[in-house]
N, C-alpha and C. Protein backbone atom coordinates (compact mmCIF):
# COMPACT_ATOMS: atom_id res chain seq x y z
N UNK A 1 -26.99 -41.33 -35.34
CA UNK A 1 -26.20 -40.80 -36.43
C UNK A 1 -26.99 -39.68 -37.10
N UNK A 2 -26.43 -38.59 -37.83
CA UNK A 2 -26.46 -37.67 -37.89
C UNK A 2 -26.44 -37.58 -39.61
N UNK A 3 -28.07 -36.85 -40.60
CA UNK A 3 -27.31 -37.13 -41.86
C UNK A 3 -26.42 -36.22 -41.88
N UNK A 4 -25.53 -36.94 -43.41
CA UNK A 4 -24.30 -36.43 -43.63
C UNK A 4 -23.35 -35.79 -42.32
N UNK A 5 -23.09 -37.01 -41.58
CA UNK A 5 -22.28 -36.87 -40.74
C UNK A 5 -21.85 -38.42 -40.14
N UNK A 6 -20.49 -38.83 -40.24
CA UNK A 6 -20.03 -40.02 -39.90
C UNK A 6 -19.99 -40.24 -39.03
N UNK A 7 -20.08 -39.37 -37.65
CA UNK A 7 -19.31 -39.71 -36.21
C UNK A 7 -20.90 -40.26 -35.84
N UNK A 8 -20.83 -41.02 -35.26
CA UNK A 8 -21.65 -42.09 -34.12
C UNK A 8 -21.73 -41.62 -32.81
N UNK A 9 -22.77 -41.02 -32.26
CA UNK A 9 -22.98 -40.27 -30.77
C UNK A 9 -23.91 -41.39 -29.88
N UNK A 10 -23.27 -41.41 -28.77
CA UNK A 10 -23.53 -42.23 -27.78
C UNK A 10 -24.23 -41.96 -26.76
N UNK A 11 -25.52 -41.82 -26.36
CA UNK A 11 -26.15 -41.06 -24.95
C UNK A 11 -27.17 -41.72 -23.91
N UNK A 12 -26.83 -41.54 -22.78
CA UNK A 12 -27.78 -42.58 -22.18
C UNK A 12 -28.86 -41.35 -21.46
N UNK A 13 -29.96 -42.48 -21.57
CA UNK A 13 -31.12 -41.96 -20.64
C UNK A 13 -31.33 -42.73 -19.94
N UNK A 14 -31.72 -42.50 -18.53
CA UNK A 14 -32.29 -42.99 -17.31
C UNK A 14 -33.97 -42.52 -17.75
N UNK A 15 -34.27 -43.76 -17.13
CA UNK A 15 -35.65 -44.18 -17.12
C UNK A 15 -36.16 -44.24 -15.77
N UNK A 16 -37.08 -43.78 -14.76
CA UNK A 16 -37.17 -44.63 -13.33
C UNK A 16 -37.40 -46.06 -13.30
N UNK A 17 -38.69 -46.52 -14.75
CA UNK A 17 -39.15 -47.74 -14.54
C UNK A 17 -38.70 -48.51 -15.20
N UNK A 18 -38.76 -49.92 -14.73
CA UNK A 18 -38.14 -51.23 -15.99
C UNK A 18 -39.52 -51.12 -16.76
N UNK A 19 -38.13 -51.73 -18.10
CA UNK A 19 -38.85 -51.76 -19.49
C UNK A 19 -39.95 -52.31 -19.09
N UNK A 20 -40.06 -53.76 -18.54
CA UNK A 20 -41.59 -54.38 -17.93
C UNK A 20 -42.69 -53.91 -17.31
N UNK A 21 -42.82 -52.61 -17.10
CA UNK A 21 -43.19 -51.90 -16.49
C UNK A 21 -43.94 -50.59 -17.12
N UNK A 22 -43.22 -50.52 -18.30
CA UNK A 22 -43.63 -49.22 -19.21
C UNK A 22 -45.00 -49.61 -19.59
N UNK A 23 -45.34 -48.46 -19.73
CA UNK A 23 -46.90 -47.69 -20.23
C UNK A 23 -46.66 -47.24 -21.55
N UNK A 24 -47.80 -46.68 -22.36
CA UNK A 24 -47.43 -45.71 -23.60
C UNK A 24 -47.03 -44.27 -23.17
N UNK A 25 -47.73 -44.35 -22.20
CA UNK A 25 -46.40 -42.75 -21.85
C UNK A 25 -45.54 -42.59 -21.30
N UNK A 26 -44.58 -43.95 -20.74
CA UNK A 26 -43.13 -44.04 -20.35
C UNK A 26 -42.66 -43.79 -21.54
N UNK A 27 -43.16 -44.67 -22.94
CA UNK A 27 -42.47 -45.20 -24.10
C UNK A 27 -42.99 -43.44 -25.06
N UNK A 28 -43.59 -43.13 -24.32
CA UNK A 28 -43.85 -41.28 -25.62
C UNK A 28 -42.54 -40.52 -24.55
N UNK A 29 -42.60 -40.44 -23.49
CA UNK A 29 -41.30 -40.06 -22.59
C UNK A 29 -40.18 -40.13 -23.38
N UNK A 30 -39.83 -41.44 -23.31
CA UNK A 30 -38.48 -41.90 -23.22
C UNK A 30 -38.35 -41.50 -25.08
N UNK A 31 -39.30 -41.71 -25.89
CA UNK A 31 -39.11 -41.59 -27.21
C UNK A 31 -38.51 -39.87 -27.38
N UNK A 32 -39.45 -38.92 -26.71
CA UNK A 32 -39.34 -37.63 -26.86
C UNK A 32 -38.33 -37.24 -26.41
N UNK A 33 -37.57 -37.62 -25.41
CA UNK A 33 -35.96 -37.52 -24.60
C UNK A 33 -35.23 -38.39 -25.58
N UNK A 34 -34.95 -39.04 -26.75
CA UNK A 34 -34.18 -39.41 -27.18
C UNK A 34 -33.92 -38.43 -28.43
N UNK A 35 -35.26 -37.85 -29.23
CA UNK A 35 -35.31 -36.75 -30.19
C UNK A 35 -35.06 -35.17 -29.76
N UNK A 36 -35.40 -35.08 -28.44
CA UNK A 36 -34.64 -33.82 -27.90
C UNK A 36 -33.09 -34.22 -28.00
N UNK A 37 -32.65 -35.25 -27.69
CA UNK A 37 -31.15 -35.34 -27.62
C UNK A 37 -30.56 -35.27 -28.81
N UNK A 38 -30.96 -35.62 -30.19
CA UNK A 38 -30.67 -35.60 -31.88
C UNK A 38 -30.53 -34.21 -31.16
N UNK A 39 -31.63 -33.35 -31.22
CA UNK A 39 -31.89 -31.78 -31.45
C UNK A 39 -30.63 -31.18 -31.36
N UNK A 40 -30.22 -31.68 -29.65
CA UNK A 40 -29.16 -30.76 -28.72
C UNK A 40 -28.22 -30.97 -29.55
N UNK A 41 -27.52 -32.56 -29.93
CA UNK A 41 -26.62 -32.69 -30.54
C UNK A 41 -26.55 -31.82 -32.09
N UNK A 42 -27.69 -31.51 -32.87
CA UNK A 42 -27.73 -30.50 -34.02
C UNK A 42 -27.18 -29.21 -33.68
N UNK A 43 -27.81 -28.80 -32.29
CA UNK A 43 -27.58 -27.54 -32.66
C UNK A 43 -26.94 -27.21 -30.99
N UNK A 44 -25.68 -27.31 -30.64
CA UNK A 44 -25.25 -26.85 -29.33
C UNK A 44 -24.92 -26.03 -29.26
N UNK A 45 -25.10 -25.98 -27.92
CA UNK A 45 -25.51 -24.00 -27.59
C UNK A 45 -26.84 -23.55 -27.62
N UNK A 46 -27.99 -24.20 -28.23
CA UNK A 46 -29.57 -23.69 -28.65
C UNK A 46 -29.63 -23.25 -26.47
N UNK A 47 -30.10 -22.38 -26.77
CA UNK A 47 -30.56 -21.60 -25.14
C UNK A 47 -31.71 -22.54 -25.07
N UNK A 48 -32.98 -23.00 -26.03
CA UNK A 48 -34.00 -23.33 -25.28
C UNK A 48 -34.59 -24.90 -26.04
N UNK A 49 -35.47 -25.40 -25.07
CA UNK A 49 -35.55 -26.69 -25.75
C UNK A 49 -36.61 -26.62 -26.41
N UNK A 50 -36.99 -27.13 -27.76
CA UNK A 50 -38.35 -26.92 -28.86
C UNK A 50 -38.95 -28.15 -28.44
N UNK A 51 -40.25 -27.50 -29.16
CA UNK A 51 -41.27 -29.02 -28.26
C UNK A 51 -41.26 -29.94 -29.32
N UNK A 52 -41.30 -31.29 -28.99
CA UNK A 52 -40.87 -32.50 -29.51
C UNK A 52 -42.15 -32.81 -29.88
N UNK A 53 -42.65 -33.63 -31.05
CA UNK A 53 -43.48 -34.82 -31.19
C UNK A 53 -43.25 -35.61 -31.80
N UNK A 54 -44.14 -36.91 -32.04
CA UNK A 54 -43.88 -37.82 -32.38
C UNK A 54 -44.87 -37.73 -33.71
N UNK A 55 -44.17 -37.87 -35.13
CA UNK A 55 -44.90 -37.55 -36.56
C UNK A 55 -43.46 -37.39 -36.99
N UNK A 56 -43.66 -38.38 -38.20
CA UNK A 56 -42.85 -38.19 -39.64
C UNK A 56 -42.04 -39.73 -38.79
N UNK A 57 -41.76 -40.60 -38.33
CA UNK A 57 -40.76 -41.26 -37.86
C UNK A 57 -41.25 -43.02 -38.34
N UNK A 58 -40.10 -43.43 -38.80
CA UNK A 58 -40.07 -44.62 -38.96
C UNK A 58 -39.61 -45.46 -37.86
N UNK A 59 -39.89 -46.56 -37.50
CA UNK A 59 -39.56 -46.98 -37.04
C UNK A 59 -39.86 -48.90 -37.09
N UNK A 60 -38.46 -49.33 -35.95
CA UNK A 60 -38.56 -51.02 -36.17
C UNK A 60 -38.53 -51.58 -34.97
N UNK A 61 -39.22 -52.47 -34.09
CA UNK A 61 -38.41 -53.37 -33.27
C UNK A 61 -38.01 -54.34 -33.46
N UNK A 62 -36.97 -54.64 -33.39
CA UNK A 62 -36.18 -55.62 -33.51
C UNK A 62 -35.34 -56.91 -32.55
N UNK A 63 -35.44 -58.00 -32.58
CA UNK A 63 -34.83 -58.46 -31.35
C UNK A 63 -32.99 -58.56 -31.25
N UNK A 64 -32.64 -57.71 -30.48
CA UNK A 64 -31.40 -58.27 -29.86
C UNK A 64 -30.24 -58.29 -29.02
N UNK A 65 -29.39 -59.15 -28.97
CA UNK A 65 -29.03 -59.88 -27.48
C UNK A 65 -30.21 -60.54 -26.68
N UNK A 66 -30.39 -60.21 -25.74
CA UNK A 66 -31.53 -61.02 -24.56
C UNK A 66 -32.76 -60.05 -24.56
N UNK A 67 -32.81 -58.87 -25.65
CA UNK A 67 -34.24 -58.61 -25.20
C UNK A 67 -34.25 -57.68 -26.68
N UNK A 68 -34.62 -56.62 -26.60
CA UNK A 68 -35.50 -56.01 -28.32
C UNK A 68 -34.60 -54.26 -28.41
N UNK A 69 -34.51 -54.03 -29.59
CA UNK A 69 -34.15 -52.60 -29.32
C UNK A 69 -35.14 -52.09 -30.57
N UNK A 70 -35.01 -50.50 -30.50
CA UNK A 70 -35.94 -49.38 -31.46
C UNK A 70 -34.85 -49.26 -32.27
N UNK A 71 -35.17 -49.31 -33.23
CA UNK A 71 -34.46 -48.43 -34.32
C UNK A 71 -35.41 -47.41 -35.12
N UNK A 72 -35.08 -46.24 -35.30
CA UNK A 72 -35.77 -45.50 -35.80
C UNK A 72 -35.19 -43.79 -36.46
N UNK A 73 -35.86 -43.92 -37.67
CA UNK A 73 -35.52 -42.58 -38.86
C UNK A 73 -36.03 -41.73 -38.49
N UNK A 74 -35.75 -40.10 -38.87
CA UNK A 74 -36.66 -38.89 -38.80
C UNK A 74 -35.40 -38.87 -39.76
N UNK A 75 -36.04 -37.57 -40.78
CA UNK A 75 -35.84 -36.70 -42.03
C UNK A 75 -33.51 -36.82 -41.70
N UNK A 76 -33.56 -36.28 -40.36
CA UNK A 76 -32.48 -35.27 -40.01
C UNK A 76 -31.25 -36.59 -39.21
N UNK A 77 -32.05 -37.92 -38.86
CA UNK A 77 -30.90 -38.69 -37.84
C UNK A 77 -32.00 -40.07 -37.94
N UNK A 78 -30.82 -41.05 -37.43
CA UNK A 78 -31.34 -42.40 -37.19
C UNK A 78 -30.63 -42.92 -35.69
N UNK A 79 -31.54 -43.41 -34.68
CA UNK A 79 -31.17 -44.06 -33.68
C UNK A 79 -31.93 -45.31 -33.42
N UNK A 80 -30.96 -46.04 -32.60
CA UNK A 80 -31.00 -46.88 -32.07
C UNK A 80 -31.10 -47.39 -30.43
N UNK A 81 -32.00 -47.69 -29.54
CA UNK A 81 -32.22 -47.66 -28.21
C UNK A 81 -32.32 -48.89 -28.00
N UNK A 82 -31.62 -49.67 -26.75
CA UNK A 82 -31.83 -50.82 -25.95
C UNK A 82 -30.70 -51.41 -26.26
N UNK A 83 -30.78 -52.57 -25.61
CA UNK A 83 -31.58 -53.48 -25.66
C UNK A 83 -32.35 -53.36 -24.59
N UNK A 84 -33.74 -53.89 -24.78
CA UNK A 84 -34.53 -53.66 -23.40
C UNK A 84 -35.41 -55.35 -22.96
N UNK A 85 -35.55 -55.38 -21.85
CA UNK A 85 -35.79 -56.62 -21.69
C UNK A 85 -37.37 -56.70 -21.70
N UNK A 86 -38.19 -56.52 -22.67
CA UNK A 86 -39.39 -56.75 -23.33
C UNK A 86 -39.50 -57.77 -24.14
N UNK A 87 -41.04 -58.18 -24.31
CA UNK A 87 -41.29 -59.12 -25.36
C UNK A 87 -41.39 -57.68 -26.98
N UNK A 88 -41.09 -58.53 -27.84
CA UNK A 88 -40.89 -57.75 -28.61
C UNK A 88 -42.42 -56.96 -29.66
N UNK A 89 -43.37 -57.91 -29.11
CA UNK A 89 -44.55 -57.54 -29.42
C UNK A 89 -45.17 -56.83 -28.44
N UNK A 90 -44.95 -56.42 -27.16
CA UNK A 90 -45.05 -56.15 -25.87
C UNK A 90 -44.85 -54.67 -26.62
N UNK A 91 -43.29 -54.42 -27.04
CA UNK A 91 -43.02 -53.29 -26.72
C UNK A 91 -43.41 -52.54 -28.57
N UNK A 92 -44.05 -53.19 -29.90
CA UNK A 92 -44.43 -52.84 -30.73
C UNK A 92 -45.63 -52.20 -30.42
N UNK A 93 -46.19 -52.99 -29.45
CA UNK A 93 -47.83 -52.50 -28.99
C UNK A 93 -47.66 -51.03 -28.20
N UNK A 94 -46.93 -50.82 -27.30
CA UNK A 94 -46.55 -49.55 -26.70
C UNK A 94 -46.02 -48.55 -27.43
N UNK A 95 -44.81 -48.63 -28.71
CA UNK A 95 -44.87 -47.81 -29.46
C UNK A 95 -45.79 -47.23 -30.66
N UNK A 96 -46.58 -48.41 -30.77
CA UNK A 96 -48.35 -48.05 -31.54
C UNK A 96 -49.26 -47.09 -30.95
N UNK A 97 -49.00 -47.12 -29.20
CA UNK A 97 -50.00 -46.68 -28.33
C UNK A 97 -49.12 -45.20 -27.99
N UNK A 98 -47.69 -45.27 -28.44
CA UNK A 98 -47.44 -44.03 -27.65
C UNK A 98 -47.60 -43.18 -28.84
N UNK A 99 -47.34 -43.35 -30.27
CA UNK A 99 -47.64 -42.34 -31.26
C UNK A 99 -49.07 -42.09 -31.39
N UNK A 100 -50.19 -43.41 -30.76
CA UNK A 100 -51.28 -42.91 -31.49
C UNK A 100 -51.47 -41.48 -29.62
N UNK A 101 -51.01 -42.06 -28.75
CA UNK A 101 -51.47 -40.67 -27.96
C UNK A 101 -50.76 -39.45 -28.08
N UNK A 102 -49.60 -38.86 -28.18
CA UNK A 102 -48.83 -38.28 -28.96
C UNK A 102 -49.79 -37.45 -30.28
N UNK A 103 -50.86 -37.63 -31.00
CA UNK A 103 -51.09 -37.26 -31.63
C UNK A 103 -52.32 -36.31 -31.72
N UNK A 104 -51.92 -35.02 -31.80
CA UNK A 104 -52.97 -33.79 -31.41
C UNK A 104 -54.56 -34.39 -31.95
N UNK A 105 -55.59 -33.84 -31.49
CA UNK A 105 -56.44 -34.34 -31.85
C UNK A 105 -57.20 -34.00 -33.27
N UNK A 106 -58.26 -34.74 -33.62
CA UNK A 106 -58.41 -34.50 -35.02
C UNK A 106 -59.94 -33.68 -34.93
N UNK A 107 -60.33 -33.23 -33.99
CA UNK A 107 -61.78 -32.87 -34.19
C UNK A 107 -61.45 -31.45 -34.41
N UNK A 108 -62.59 -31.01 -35.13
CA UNK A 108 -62.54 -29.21 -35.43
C UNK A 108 -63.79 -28.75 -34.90
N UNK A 109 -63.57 -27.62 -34.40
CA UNK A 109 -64.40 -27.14 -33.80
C UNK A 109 -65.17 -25.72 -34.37
């Protein structure tokens, strides 16, 4: 969802690997292909794609049906992904690991 906007957008991503299977950089992947998709949906027609990261985002896992989904805020939209068939601490630990790699480094040179 979209702020200040009611309509509810629906989009799937293909993944190659099962959720059981993910790494922190399936889960920085699959995170960054879901915030490029907010983008497209903001602005269609944009000719080129802007580079994505992961900063400023809230986020929850949550369990439900038979396995866990993301829910998660940025400034501009809120989504929701899965259900995925993970333990739900399984997949908190991978989204810990995919923001902390995701994150430019801090040394100055």
């Amino acid at each position: 969802m979209l702020r200040h906007d009611e309509r509810v957008f629906t989009e799937t991503i293909d993944h190659p690997r099962d959720a059981d299977a993910w790494t922190a950089v399936d889960l920085e992947q699959i995170l960054k292909a879901i915030l490029a998709r907010i983008d497209r949906i903001q602005h269609p027609g944009r000719p080129d794609q802007p580079p994505v990261s992961l900063r400023g985002m809230n986020w929850i896992v949550s369990p439900y049906q038979q396995g866990v989904a993301i829910a998660f805020e940025i400034p501009s939209a809120s989504a929701v992904a899965g259900p995925f068939s993970l333990a739900q601490e399984a997949l908190e630990r991978l989204m810990t690991e995919a923001f902390a790699a995701s994150r430019p480094p801090t040394t100055i040179h």
